[in-house]
C-alpha atoms as a PDB file:
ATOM      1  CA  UNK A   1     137.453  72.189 -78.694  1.00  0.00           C
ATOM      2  CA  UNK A   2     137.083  71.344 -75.285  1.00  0.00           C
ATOM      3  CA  UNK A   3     136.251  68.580 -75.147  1.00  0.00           C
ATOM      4  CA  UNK A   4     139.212  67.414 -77.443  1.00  0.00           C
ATOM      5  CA  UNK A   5     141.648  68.956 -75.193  1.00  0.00           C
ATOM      6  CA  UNK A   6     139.914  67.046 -72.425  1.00  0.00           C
ATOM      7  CA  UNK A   7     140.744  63.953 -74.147  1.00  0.00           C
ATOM      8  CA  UNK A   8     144.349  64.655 -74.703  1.00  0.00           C
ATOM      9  CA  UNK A   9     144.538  65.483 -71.169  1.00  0.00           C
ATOM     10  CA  UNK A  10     143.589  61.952 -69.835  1.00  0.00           C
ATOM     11  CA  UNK A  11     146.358  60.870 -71.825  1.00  0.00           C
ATOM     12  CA  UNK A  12     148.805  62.570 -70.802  1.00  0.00           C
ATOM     13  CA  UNK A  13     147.910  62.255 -67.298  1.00  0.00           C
ATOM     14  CA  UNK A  14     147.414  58.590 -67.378  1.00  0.00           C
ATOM     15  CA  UNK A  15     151.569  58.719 -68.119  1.00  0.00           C
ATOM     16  CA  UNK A  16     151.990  60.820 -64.828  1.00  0.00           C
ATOM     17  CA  UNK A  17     152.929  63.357 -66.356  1.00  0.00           C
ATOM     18  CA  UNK A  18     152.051  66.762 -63.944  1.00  0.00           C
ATOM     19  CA  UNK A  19     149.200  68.686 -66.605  1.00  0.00           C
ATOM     20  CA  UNK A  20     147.299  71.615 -66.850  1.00  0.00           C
ATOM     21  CA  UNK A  21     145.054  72.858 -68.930  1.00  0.00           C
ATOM     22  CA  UNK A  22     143.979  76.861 -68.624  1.00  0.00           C
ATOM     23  CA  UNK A  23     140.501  76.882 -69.696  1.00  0.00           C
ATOM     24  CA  UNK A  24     139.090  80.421 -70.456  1.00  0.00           C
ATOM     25  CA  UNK A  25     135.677  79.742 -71.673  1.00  0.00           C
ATOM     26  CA  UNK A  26     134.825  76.886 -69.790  1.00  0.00           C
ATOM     27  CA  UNK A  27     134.617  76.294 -66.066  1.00  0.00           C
ATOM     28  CA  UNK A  28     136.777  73.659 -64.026  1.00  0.00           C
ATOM     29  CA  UNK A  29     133.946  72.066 -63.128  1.00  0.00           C
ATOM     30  CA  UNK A  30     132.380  71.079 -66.056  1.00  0.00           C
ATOM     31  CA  UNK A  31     135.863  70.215 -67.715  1.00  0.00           C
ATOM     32  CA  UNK A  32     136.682  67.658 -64.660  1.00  0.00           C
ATOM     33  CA  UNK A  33     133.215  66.008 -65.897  1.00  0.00           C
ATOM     34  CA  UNK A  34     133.704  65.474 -69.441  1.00  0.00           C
ATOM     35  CA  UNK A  35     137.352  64.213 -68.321  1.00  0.00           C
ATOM     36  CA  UNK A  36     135.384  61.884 -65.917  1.00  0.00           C
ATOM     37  CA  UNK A  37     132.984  60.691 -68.448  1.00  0.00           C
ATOM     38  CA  UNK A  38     135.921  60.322 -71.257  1.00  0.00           C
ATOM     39  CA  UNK A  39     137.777  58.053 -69.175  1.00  0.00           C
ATOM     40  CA  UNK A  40     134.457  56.424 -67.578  1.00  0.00           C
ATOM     41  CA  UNK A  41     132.867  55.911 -71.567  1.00  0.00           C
ATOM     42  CA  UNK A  42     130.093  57.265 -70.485  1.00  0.00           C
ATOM     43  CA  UNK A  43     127.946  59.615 -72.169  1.00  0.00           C
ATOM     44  CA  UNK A  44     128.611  63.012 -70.893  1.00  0.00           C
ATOM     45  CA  UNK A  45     125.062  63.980 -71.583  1.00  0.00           C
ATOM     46  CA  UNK A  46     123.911  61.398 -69.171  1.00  0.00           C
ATOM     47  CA  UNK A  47     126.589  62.383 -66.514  1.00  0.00           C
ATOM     48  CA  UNK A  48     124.595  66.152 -66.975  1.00  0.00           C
ATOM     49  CA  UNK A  49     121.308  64.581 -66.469  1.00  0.00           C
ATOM     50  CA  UNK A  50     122.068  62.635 -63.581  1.00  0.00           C
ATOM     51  CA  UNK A  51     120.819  59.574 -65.326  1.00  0.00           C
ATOM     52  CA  UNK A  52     123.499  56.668 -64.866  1.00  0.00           C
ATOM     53  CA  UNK A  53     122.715  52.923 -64.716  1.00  0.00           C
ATOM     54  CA  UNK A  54     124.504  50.911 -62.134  1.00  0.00           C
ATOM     55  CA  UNK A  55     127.287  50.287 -63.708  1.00  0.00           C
ATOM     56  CA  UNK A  56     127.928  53.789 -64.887  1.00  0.00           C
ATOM     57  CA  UNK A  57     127.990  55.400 -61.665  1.00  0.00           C
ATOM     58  CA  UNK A  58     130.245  53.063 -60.198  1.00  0.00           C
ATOM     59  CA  UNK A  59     132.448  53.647 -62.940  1.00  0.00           C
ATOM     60  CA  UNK A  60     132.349  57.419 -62.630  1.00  0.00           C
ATOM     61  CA  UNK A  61     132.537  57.692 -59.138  1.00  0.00           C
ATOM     62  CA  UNK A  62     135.668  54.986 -58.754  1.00  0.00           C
ATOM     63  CA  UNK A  63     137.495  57.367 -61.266  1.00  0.00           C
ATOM     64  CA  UNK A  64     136.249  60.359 -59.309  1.00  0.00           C
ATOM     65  CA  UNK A  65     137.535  58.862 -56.011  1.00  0.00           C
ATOM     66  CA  UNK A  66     141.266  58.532 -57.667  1.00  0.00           C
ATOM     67  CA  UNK A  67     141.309  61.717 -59.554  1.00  0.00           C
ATOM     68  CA  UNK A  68     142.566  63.721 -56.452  1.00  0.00           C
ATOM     69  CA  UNK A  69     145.744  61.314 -56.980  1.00  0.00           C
ATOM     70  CA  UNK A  70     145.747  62.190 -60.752  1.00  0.00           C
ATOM     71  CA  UNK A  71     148.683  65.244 -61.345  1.00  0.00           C
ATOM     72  CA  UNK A  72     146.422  67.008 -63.574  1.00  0.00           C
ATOM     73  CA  UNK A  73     144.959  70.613 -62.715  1.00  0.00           C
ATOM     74  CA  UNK A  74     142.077  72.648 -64.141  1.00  0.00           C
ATOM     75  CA  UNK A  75     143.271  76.489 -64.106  1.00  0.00           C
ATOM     76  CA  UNK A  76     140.296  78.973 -64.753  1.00  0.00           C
ATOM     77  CA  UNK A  77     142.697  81.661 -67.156  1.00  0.00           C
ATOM     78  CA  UNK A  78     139.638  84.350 -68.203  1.00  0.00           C
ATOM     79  CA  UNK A  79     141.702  87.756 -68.634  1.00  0.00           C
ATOM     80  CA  UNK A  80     145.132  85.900 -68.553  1.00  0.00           C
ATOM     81  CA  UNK A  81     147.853  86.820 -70.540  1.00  0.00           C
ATOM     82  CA  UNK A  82     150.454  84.374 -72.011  1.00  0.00           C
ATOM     83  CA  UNK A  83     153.034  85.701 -69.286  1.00  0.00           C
ATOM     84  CA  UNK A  84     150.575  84.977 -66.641  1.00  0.00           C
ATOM     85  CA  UNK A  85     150.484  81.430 -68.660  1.00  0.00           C
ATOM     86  CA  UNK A  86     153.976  81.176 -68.212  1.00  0.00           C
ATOM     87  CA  UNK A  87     154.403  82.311 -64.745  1.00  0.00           C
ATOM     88  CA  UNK A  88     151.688  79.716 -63.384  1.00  0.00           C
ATOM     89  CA  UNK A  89     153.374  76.741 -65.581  1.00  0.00           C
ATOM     90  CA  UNK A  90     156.361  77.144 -63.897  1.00  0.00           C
ATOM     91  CA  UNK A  91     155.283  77.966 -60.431  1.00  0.00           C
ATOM     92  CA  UNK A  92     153.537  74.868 -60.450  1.00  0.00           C
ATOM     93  CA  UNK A  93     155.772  73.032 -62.404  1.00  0.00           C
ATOM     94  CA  UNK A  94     153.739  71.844 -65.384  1.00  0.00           C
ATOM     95  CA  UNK A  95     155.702  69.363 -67.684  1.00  0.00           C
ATOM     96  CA  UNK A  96     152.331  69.598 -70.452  1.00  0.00           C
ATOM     97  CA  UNK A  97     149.965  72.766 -70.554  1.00  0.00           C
ATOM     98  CA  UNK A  98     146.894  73.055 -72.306  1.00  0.00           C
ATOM     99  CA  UNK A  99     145.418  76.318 -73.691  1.00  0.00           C
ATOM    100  CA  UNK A 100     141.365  76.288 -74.429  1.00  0.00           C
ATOM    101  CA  UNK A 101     141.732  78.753 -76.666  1.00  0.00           C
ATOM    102  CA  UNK A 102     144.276  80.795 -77.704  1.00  0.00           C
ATOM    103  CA  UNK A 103     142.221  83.800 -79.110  1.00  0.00           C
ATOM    104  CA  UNK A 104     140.723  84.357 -76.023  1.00  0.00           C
ATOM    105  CA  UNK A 105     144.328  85.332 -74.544  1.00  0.00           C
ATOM    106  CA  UNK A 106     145.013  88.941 -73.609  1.00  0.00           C
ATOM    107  CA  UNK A 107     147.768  90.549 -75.734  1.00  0.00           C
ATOM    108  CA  UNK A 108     148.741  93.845 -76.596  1.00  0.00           C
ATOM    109  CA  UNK A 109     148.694  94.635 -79.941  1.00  0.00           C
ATOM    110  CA  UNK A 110     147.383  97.507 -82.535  1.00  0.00           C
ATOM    111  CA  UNK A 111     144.304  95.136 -84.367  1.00  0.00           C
ATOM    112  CA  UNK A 112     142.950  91.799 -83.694  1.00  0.00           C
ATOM    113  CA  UNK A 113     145.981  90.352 -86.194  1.00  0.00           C
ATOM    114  CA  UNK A 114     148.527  91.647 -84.599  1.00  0.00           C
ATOM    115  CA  UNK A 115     147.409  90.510 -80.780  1.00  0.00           C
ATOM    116  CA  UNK A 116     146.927  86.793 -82.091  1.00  0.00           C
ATOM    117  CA  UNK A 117     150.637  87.140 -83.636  1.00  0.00           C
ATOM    118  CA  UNK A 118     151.893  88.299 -80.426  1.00  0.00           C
ATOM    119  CA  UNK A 119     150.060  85.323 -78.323  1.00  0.00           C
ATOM    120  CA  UNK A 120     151.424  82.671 -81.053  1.00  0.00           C
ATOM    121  CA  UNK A 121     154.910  84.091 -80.308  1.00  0.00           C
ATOM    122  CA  UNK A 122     154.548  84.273 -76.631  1.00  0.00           C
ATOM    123  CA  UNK A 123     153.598  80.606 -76.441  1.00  0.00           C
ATOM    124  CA  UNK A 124     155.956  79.565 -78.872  1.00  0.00           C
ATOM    125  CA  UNK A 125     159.021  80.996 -76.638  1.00  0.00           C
ATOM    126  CA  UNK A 126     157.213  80.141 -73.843  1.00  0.00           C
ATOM    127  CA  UNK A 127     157.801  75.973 -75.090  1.00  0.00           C
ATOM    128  CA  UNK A 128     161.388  76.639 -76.316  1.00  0.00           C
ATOM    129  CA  UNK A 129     162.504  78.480 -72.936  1.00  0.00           C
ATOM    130  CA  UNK A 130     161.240  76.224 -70.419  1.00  0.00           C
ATOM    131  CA  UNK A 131     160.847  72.781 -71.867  1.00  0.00           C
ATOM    132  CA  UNK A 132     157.042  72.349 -71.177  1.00  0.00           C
ATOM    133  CA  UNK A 133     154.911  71.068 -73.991  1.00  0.00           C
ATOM    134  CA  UNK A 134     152.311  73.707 -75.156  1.00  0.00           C
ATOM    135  CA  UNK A 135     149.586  72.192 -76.540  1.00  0.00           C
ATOM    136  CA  UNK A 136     147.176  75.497 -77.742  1.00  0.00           C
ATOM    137  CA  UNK A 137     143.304  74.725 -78.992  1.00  0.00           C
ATOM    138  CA  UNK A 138     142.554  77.597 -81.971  1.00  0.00           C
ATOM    139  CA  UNK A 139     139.585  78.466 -83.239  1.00  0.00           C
ATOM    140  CA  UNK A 140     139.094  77.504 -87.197  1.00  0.00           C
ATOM    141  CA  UNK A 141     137.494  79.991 -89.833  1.00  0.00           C
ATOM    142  CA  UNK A 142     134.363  78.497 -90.896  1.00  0.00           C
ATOM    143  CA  UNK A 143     134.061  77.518 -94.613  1.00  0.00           C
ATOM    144  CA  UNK A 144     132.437  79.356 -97.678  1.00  0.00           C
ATOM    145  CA  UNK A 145     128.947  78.694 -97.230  1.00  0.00           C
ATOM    146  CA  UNK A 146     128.261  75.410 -99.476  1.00  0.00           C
ATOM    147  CA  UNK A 147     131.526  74.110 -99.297  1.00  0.00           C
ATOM    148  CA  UNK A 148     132.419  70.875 -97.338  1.00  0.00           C
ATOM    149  CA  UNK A 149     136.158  70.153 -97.432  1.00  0.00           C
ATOM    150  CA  UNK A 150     138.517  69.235 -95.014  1.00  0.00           C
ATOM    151  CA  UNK A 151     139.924  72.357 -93.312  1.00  0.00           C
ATOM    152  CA  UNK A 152     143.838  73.107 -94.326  1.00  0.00           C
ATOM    153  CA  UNK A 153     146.370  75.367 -92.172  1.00  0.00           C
ATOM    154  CA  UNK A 154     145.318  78.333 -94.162  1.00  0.00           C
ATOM    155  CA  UNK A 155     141.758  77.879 -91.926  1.00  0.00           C
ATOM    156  CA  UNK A 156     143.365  78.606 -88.650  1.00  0.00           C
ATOM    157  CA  UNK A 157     141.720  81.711 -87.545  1.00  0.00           C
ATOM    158  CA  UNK A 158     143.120  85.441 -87.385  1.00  0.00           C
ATOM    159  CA  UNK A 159     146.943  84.595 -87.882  1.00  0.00           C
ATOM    160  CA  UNK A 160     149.476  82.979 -89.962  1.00  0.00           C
ATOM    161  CA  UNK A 161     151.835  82.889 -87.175  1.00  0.00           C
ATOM    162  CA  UNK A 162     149.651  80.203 -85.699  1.00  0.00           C
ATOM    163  CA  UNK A 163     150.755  77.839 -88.713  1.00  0.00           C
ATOM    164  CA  UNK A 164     154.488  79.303 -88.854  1.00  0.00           C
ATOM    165  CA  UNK A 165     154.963  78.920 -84.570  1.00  0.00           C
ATOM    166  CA  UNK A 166     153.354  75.373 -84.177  1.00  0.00           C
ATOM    167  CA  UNK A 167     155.785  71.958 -84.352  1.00  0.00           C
ATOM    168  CA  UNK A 168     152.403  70.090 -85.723  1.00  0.00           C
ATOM    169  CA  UNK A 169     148.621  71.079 -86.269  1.00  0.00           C
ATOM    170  CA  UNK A 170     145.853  68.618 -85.673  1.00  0.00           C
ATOM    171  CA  UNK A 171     142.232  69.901 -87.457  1.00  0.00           C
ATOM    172  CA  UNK A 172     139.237  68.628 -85.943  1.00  0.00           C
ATOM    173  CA  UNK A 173     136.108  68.432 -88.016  1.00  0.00           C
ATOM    174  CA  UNK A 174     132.847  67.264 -88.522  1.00  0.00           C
ATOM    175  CA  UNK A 175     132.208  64.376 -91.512  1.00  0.00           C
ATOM    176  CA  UNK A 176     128.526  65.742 -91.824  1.00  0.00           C
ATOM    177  CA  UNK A 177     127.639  69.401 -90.521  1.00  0.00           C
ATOM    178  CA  UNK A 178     123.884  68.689 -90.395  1.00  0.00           C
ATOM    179  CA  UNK A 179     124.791  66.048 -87.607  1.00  0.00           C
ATOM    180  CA  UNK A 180     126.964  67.877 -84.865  1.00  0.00           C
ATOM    181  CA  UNK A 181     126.945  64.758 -82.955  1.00  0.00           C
ATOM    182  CA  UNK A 182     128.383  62.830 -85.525  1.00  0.00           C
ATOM    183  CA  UNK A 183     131.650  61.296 -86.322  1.00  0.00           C
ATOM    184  CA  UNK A 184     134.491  63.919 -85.600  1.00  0.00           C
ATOM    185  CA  UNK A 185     137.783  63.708 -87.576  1.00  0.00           C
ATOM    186  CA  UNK A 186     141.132  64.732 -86.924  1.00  0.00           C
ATOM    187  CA  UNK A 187     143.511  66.075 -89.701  1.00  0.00           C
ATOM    188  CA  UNK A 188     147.155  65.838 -88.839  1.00  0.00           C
ATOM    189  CA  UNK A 189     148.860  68.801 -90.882  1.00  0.00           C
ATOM    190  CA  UNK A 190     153.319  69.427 -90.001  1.00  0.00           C
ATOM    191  CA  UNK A 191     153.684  72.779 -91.037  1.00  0.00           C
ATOM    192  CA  UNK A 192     156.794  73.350 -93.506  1.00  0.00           C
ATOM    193  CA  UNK A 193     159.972  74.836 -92.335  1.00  0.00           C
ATOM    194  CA  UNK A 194     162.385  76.725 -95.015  1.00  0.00           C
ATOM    195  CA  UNK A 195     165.583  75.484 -95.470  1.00  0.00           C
ATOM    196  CA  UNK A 196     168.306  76.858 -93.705  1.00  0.00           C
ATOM    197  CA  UNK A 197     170.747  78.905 -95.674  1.00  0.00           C
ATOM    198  CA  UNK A 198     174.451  77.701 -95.700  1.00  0.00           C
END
């Protein structure tokens, strides 16, 4: 999921927009180097291993050289809540935020359920009050053992209120799950709204 979120980042910066992305599994670090490779199209693997052709590095360290110009910042958010999400976003006036991922949020809540509820809520205000674009990675329940379809909204994991805050869900997948590596697709999913009553 990082690594996807990485991706939409370099977008969104590339339009100067001012980004950040809270990551609470992964460190800034290593998240500044798949950006690098992303935009570099180099193999991140190789950017790990240290082994770069000529080319390569000069790619990688030209786009490394202009990423202190780049409004896009790397916030390490272990233990954050999505008030200290909030408060951060604005203080540093954020016009897109990234959360990688929103389970790992601290909420208060009486079961697992009800925290994720509270977290989909928070972040769902948190875009409506202040204008910024909330773009929150989820974690996915895994299939029935066997079974290789596309994932739906009903897979996002631990809450419904995932499917009934967000304005559209993309599901990211693997076409073969023998072959992690493989070809990765994306299924775009709008949730439905009910009908407003007259």
């Amino acid at each position: 999921s990082g690594l996807v979120g990485s991706e939409m980042c370099i977008r969104d910066r590339t339009q100067r927009k001012r980004v950040g992305i809270f990551s609470l599994e992964t460190s800034d670090k290593k998240l500044y180097d798949r950006m690098i490779a992303y935009a570099a199209e180099v193999d991140f693997g190789s950017i790990k291993s240290g082994r770069l052709s000529d080319g390569e590095l000069k790619a990688v360290e030209a786009l490394g050289a202009r990423s202190d110009r780049i409004p896009l910042e790397v916030v390490e958010a272990s233990g954050m809540t999505p008030m200290d999400i909030r408060a951060v976003s604005l203080s540093r006036r954020y016009d897109v935020i990234f959360i990688d991922y929103l389970q790992l949020l601290n909420a208060s809540g009486r079961d697992r359920y009800e925290k994720i509820t509270n977290i989909s809520l928070a972040l769902k205000q948190l875009g409506r009050d202040t204008g910024i674009t909330v773009v929150a990675l989820s974690q996915l329940s895994r299939p029935e053992k066997g079974r290789r379809s596309a994932p739906t909204l009903a897979s996002l994991r631990e809450s419904g209120q995932i499917e009934q805050d967000a304005d559209i869900v993309m599901l990211l997948y693997l076409e073969d799950e023998e072959t992690p590596s493989g070809l990765s697709l994306i299924h775009i999913s709008e949730p439905t709204r009910p009908e407003p009553i007259s």
